[in-house]
PDB file of N, CA and C in Angstrom:
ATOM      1  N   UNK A   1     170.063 120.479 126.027  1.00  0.00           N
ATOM      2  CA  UNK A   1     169.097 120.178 127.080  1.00  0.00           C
ATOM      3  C   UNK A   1     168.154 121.365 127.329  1.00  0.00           C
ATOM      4  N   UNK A   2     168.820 122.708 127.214  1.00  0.00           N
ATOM      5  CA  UNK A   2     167.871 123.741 127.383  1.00  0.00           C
ATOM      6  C   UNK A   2     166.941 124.049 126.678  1.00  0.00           C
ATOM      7  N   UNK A   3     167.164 123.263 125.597  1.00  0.00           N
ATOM      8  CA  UNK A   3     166.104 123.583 123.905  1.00  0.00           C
ATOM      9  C   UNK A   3     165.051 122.759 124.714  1.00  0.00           C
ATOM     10  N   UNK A   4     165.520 121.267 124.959  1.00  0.00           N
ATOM     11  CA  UNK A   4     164.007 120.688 125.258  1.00  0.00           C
ATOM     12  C   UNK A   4     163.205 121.441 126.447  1.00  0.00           C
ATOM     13  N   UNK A   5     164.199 122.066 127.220  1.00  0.00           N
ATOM     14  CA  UNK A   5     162.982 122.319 128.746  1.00  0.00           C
ATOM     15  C   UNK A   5     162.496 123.263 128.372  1.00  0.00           C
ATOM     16  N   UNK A   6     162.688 124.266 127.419  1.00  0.00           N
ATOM     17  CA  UNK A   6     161.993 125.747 126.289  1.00  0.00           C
ATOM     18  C   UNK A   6     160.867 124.679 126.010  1.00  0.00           C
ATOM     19  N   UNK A   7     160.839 123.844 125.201  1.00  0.00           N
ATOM     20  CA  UNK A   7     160.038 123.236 124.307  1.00  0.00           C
ATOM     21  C   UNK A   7     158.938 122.455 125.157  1.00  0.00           C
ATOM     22  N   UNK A   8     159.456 121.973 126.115  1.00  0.00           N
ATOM     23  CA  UNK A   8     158.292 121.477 127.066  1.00  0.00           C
ATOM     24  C   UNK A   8     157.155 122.847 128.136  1.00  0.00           C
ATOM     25  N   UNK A   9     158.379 123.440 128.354  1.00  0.00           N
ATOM     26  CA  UNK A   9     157.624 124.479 129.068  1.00  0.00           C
ATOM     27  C   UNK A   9     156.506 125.521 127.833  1.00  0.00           C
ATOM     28  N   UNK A  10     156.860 125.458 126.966  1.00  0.00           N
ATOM     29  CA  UNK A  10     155.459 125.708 125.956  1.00  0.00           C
ATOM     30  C   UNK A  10     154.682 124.904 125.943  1.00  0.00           C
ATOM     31  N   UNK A  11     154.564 123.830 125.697  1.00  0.00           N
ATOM     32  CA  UNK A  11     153.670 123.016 125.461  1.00  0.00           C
ATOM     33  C   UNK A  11     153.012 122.909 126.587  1.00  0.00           C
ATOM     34  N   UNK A  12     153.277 122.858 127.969  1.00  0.00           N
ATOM     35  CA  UNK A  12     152.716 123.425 128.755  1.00  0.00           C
ATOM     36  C   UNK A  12     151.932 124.069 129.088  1.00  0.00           C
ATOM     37  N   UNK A  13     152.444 125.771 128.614  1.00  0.00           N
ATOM     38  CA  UNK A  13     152.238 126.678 128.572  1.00  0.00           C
ATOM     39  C   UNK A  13     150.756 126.458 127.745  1.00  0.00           C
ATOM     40  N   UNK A  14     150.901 126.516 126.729  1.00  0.00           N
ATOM     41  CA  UNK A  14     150.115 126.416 125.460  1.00  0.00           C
ATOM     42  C   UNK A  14     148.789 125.547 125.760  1.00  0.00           C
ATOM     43  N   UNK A  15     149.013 124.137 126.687  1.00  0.00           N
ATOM     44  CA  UNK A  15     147.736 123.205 126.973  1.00  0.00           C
ATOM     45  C   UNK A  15     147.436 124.076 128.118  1.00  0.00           C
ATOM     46  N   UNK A  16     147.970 124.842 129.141  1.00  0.00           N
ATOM     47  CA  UNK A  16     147.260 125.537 130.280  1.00  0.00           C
ATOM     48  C   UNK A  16     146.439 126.702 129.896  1.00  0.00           C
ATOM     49  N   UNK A  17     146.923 127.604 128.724  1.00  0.00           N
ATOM     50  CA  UNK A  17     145.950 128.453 127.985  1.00  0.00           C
ATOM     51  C   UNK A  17     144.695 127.616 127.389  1.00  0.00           C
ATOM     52  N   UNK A  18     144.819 126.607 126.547  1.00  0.00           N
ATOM     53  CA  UNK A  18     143.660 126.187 126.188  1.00  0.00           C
ATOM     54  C   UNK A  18     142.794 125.758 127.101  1.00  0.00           C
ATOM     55  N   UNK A  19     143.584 124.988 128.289  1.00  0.00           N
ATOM     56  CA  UNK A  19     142.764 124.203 129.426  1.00  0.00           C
ATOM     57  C   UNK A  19     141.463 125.550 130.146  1.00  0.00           C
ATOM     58  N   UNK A  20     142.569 126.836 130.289  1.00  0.00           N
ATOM     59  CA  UNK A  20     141.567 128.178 131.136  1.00  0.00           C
ATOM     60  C   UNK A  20     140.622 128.698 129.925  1.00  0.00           C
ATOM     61  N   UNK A  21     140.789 128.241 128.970  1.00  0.00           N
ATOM     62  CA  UNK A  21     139.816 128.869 128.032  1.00  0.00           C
ATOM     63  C   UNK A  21     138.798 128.157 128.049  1.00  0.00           C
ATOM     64  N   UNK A  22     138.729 126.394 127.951  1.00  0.00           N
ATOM     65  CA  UNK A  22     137.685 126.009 128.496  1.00  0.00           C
ATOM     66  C   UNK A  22     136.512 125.654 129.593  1.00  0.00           C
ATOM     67  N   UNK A  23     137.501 126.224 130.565  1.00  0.00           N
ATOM     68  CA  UNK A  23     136.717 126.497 132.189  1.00  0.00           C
ATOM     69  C   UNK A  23     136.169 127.901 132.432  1.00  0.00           C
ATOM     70  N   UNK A  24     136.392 128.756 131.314  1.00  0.00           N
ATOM     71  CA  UNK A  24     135.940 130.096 131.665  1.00  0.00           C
ATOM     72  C   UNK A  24     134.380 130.270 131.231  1.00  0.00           C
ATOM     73  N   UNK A  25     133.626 130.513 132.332  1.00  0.00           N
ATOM     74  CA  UNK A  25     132.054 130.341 131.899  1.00  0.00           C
ATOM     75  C   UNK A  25     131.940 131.408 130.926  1.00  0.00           C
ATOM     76  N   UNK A  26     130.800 131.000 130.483  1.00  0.00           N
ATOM     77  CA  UNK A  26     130.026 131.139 129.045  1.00  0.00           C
ATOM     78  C   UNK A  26     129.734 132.901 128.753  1.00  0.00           C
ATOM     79  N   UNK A  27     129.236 132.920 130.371  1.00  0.00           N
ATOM     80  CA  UNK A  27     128.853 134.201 130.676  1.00  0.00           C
ATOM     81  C   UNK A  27     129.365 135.143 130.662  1.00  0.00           C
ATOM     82  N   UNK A  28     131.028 135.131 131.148  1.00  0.00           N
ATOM     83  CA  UNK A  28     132.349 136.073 130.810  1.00  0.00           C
ATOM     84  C   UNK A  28     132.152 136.119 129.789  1.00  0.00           C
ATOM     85  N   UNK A  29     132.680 135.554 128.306  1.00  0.00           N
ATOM     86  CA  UNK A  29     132.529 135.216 127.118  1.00  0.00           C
ATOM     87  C   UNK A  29     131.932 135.645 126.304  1.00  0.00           C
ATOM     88  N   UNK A  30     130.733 135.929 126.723  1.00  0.00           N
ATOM     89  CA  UNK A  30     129.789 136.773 126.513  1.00  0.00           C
ATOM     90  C   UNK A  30     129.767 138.591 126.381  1.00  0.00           C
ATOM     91  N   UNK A  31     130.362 139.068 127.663  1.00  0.00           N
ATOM     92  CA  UNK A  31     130.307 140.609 127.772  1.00  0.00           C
ATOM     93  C   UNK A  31     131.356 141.276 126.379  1.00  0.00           C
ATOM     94  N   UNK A  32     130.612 142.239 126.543  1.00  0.00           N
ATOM     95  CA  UNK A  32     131.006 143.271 124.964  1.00  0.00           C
ATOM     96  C   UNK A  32     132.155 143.509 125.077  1.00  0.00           C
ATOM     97  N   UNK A  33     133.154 143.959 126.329  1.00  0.00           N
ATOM     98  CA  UNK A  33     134.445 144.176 126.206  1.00  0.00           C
ATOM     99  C   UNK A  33     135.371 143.038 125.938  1.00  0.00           C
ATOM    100  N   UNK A  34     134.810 141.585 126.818  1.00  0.00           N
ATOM    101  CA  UNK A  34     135.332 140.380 126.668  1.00  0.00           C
ATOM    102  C   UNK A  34     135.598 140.330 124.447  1.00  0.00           C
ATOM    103  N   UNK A  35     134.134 140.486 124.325  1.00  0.00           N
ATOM    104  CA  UNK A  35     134.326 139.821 122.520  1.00  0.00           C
ATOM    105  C   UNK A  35     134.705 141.458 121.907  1.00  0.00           C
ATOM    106  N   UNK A  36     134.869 142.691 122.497  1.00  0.00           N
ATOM    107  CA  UNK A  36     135.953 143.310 121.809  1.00  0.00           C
ATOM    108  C   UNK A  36     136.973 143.453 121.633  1.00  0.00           C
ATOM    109  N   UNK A  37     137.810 142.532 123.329  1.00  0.00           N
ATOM    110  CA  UNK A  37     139.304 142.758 123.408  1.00  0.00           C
ATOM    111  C   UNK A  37     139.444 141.370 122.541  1.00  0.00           C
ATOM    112  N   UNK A  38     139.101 140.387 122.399  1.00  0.00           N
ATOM    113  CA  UNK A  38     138.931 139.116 121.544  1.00  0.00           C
ATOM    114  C   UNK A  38     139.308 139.850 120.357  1.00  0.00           C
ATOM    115  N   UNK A  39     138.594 140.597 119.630  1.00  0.00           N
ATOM    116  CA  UNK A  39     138.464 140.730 118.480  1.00  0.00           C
ATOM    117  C   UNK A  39     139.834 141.575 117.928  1.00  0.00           C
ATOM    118  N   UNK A  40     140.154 142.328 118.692  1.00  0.00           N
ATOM    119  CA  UNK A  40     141.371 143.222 118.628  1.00  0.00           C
ATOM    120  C   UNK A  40     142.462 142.630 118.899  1.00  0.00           C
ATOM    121  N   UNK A  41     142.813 141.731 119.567  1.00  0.00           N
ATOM    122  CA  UNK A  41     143.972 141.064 120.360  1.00  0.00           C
ATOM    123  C   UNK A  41     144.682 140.750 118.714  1.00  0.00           C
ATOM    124  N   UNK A  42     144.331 139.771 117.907  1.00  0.00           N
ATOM    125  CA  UNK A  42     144.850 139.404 116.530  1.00  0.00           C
ATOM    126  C   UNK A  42     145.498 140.407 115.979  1.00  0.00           C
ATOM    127  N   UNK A  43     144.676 141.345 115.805  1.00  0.00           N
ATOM    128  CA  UNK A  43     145.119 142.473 115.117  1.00  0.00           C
ATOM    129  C   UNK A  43     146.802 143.095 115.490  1.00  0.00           C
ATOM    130  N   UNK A  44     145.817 143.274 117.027  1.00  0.00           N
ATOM    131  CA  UNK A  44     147.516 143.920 117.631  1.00  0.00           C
ATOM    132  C   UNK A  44     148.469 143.217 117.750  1.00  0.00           C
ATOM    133  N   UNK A  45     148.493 141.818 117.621  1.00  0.00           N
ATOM    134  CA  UNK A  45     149.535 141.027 117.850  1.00  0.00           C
ATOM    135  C   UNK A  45     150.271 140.639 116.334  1.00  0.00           C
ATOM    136  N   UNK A  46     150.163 141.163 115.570  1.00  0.00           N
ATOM    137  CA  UNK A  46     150.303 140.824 114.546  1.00  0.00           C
ATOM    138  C   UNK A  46     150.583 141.790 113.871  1.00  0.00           C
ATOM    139  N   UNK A  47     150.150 143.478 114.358  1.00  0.00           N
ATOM    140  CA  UNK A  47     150.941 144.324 114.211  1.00  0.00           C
ATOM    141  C   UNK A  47     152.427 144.713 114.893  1.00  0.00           C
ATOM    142  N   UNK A  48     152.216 144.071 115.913  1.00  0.00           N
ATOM    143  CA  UNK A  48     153.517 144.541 116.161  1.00  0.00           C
ATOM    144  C   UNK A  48     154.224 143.125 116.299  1.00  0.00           C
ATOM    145  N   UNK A  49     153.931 141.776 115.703  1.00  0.00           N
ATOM    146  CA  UNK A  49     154.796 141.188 115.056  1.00  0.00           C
ATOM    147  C   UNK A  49     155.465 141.863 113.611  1.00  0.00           C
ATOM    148  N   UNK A  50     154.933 142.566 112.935  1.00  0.00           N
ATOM    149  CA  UNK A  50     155.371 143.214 111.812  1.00  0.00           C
ATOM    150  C   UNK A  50     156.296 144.184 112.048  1.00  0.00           C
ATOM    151  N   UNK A  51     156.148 144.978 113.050  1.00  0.00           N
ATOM    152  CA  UNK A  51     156.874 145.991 113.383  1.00  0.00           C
ATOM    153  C   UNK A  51     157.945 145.627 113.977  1.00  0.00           C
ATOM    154  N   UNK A  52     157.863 144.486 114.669  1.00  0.00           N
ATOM    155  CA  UNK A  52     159.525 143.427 115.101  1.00  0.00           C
ATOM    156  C   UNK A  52     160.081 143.213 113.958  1.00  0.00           C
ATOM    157  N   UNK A  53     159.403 142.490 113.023  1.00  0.00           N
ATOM    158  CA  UNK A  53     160.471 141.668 111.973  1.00  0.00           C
ATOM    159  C   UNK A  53     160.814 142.946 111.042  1.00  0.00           C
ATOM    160  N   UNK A  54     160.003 144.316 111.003  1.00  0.00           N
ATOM    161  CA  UNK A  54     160.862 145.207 109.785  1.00  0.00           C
ATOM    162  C   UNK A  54     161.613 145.756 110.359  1.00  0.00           C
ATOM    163  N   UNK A  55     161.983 146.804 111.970  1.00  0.00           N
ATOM    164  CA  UNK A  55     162.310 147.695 112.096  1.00  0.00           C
ATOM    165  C   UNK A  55     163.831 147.167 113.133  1.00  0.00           C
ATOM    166  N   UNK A  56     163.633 145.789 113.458  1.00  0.00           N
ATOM    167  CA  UNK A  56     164.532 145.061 114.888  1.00  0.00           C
ATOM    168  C   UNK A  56     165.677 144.443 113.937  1.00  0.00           C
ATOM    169  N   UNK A  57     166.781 144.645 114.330  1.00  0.00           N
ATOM    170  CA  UNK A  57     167.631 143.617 113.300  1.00  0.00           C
ATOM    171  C   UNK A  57     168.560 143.326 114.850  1.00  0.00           C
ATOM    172  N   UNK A  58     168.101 142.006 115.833  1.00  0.00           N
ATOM    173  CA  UNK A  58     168.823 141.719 117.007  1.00  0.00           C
ATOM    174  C   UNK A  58     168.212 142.894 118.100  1.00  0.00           C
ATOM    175  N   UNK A  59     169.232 143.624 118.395  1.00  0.00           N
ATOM    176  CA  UNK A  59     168.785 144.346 120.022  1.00  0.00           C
ATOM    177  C   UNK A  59     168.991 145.867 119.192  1.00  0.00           C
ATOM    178  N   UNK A  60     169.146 145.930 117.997  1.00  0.00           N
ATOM    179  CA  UNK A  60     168.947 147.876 117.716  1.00  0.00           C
ATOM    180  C   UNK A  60     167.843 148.033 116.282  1.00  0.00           C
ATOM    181  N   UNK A  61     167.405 149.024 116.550  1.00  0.00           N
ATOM    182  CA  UNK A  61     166.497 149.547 115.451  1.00  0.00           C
ATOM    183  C   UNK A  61     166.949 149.809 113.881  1.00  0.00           C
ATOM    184  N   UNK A  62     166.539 149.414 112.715  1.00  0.00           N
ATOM    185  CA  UNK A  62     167.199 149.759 111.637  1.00  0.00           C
ATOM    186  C   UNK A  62     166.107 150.239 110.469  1.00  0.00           C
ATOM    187  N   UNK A  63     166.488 151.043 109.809  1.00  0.00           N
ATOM    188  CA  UNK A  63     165.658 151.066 108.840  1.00  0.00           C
ATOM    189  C   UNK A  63     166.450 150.723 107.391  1.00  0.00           C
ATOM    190  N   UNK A  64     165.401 149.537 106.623  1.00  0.00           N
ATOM    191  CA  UNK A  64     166.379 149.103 105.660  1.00  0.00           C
ATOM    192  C   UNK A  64     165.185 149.194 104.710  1.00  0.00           C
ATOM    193  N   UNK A  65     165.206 147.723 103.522  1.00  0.00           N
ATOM    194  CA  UNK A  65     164.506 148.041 102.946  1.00  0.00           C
ATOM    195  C   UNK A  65     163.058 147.407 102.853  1.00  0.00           C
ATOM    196  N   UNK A  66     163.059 146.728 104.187  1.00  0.00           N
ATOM    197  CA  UNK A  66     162.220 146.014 104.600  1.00  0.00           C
ATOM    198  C   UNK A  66     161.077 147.298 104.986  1.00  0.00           C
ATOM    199  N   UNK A  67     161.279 148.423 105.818  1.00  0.00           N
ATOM    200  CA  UNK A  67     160.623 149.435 106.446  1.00  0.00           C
ATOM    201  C   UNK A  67     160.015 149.711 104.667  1.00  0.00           C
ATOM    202  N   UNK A  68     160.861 150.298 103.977  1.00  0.00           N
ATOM    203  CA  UNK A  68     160.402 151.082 102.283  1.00  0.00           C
ATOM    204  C   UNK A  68     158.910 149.920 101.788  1.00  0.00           C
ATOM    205  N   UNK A  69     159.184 148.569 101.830  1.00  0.00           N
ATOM    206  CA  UNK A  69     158.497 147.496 101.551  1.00  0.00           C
ATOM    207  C   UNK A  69     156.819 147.668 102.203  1.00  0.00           C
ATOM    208  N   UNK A  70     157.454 148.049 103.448  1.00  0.00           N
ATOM    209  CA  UNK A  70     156.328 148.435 104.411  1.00  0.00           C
ATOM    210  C   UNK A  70     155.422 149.585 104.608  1.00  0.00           C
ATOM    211  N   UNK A  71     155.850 150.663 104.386  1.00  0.00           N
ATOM    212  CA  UNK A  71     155.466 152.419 103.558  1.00  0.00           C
ATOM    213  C   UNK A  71     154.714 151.807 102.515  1.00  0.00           C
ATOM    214  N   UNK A  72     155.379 151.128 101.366  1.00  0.00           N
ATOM    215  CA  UNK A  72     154.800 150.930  99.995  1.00  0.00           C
ATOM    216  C   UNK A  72     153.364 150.218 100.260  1.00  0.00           C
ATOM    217  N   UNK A  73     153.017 149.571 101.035  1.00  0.00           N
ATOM    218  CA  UNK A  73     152.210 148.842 101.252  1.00  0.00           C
ATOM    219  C   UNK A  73     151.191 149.484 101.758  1.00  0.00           C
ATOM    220  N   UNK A  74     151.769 150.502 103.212  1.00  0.00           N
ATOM    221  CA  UNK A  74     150.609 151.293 103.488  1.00  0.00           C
ATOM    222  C   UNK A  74     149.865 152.365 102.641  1.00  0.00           C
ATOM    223  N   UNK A  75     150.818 152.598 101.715  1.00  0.00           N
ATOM    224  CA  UNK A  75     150.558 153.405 101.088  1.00  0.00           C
ATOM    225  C   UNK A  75     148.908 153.086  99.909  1.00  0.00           C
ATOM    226  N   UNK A  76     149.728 151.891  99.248  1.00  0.00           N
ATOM    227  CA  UNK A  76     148.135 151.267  98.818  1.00  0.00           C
ATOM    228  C   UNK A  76     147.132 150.695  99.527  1.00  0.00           C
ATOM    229  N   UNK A  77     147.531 150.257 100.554  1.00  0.00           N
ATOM    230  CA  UNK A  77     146.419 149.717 101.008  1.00  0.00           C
ATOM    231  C   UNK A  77     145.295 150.891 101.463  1.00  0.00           C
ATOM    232  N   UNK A  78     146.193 152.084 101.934  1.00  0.00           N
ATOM    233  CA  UNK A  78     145.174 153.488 101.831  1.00  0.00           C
ATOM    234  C   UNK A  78     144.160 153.631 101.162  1.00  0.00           C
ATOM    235  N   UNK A  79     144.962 153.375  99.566  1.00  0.00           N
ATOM    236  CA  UNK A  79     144.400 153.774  98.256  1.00  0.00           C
ATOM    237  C   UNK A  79     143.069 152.274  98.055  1.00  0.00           C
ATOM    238  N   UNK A  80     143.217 151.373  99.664  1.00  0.00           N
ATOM    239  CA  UNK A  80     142.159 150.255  98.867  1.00  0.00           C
ATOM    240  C   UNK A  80     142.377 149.624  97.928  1.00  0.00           C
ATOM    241  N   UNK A  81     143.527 149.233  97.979  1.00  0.00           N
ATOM    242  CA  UNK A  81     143.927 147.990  96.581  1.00  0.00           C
ATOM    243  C   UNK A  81     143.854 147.064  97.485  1.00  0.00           C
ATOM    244  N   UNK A  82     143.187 145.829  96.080  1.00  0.00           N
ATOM    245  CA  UNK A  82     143.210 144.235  97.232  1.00  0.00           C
ATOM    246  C   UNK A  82     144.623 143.786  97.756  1.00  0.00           C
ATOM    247  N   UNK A  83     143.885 142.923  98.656  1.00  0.00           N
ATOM    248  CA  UNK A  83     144.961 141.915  99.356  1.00  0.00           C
ATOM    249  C   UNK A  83     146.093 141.941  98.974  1.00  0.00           C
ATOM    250  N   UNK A  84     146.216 140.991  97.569  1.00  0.00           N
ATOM    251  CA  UNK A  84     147.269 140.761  96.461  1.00  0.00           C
ATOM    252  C   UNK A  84     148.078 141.641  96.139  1.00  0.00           C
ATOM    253  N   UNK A  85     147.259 142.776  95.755  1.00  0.00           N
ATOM    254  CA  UNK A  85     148.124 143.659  95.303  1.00  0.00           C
ATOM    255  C   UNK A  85     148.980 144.631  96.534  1.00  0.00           C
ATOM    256  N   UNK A  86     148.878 144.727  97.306  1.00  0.00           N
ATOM    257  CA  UNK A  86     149.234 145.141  98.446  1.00  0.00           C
ATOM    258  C   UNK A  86     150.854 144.611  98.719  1.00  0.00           C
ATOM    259  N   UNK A  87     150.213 143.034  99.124  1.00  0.00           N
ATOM    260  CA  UNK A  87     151.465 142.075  99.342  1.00  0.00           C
ATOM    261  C   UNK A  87     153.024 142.086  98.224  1.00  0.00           C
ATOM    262  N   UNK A  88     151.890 142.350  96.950  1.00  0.00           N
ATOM    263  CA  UNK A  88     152.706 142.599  95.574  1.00  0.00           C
ATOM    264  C   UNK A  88     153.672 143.587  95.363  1.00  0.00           C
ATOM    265  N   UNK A  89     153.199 145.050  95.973  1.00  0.00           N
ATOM    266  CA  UNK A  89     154.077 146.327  95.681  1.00  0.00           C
ATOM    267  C   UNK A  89     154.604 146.653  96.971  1.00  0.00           C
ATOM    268  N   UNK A  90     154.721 145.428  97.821  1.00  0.00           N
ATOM    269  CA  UNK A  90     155.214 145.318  99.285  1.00  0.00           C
ATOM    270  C   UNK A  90     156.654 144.938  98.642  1.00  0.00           C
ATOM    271  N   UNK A  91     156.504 143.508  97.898  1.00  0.00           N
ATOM    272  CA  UNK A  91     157.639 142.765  97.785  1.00  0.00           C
ATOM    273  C   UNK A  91     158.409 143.436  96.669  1.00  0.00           C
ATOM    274  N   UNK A  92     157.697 143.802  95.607  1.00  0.00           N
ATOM    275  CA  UNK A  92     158.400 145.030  94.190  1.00  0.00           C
ATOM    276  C   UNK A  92     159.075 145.902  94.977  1.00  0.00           C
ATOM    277  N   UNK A  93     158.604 146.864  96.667  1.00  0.00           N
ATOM    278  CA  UNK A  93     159.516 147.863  96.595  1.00  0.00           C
ATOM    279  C   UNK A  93     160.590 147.702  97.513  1.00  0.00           C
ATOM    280  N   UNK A  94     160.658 146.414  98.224  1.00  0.00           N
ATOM    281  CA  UNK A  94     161.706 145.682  99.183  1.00  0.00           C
ATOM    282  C   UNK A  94     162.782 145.351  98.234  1.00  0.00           C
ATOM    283  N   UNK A  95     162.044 144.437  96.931  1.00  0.00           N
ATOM    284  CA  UNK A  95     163.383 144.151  96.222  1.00  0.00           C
ATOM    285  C   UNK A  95     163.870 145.134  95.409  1.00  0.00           C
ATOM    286  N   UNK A  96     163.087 145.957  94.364  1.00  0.00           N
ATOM    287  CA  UNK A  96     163.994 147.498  94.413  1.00  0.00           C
ATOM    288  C   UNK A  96     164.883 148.152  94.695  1.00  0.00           C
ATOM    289  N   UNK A  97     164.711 148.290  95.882  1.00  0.00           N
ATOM    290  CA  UNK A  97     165.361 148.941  97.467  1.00  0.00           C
ATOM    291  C   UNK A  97     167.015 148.064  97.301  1.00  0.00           C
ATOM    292  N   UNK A  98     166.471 146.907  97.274  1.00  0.00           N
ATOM    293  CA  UNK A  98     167.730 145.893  97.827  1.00  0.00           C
ATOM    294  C   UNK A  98     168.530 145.683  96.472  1.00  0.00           C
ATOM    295  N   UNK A  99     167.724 145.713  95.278  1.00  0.00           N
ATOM    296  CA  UNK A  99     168.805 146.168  94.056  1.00  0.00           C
ATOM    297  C   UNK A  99     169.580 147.339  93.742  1.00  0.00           C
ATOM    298  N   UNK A 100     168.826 148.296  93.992  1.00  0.00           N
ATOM    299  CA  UNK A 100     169.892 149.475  93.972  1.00  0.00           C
ATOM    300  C   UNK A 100     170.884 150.073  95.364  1.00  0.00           C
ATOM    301  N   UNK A 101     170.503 148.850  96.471  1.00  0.00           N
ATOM    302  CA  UNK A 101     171.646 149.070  97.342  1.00  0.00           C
ATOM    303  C   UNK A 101     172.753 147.938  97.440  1.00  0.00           C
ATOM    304  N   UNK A 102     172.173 147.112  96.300  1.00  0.00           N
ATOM    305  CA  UNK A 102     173.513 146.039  96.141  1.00  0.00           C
ATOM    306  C   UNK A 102     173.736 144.966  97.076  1.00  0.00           C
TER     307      UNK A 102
END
């Protein structure tokens, strides 16, 4: 029973965000900080969705080989390698990692 009242109270949730997004005049919408925090919000939310799923395993911090996966990545993406390849020597040095720790 508690799953559904979670599940309703989002959906909720979720149509009352869209509902205030469409009553918010044009004019807010408009100002430079409004369409800079817009523009940034993705970013940050999505960084530190990343930083949940590598570093959180439940309620303590870990470094495994998910974090190494994640280094490897920053590391090229520094260097300006595309997209692909990024994602690529993300997943080469996660599974690496996880072969030579068995």
């Amino acid at each position: 029973m508690n799953i559904w009242i979670a599940i309703a109270v989002t959906a909720i949730g979720c149509y009352a965000v869209k509902l205030i997004g469409l009553v918010v005049p044009s004019g807010v919408l408009e100002r430079p900080v409004v369409k800079r925090l817009a523009a940034l919000l993705p970013v940050a939310l999505l960084a530190a969705l990343t930083a949940q799923q590598t570093f959180a395993d439940g309620r303590a911090l870990t470094l495994d080989a998910k974090a190494v996966g994640l280094a490897a990545a920053a590391v090229v993406l520094v260097l300006r390698a595309p997209f692909l390849v990024v994602i690529a020597t993300a997943v080469l040095a996660t599974a690496a990692v996880r072969a030579m720790t068995g």
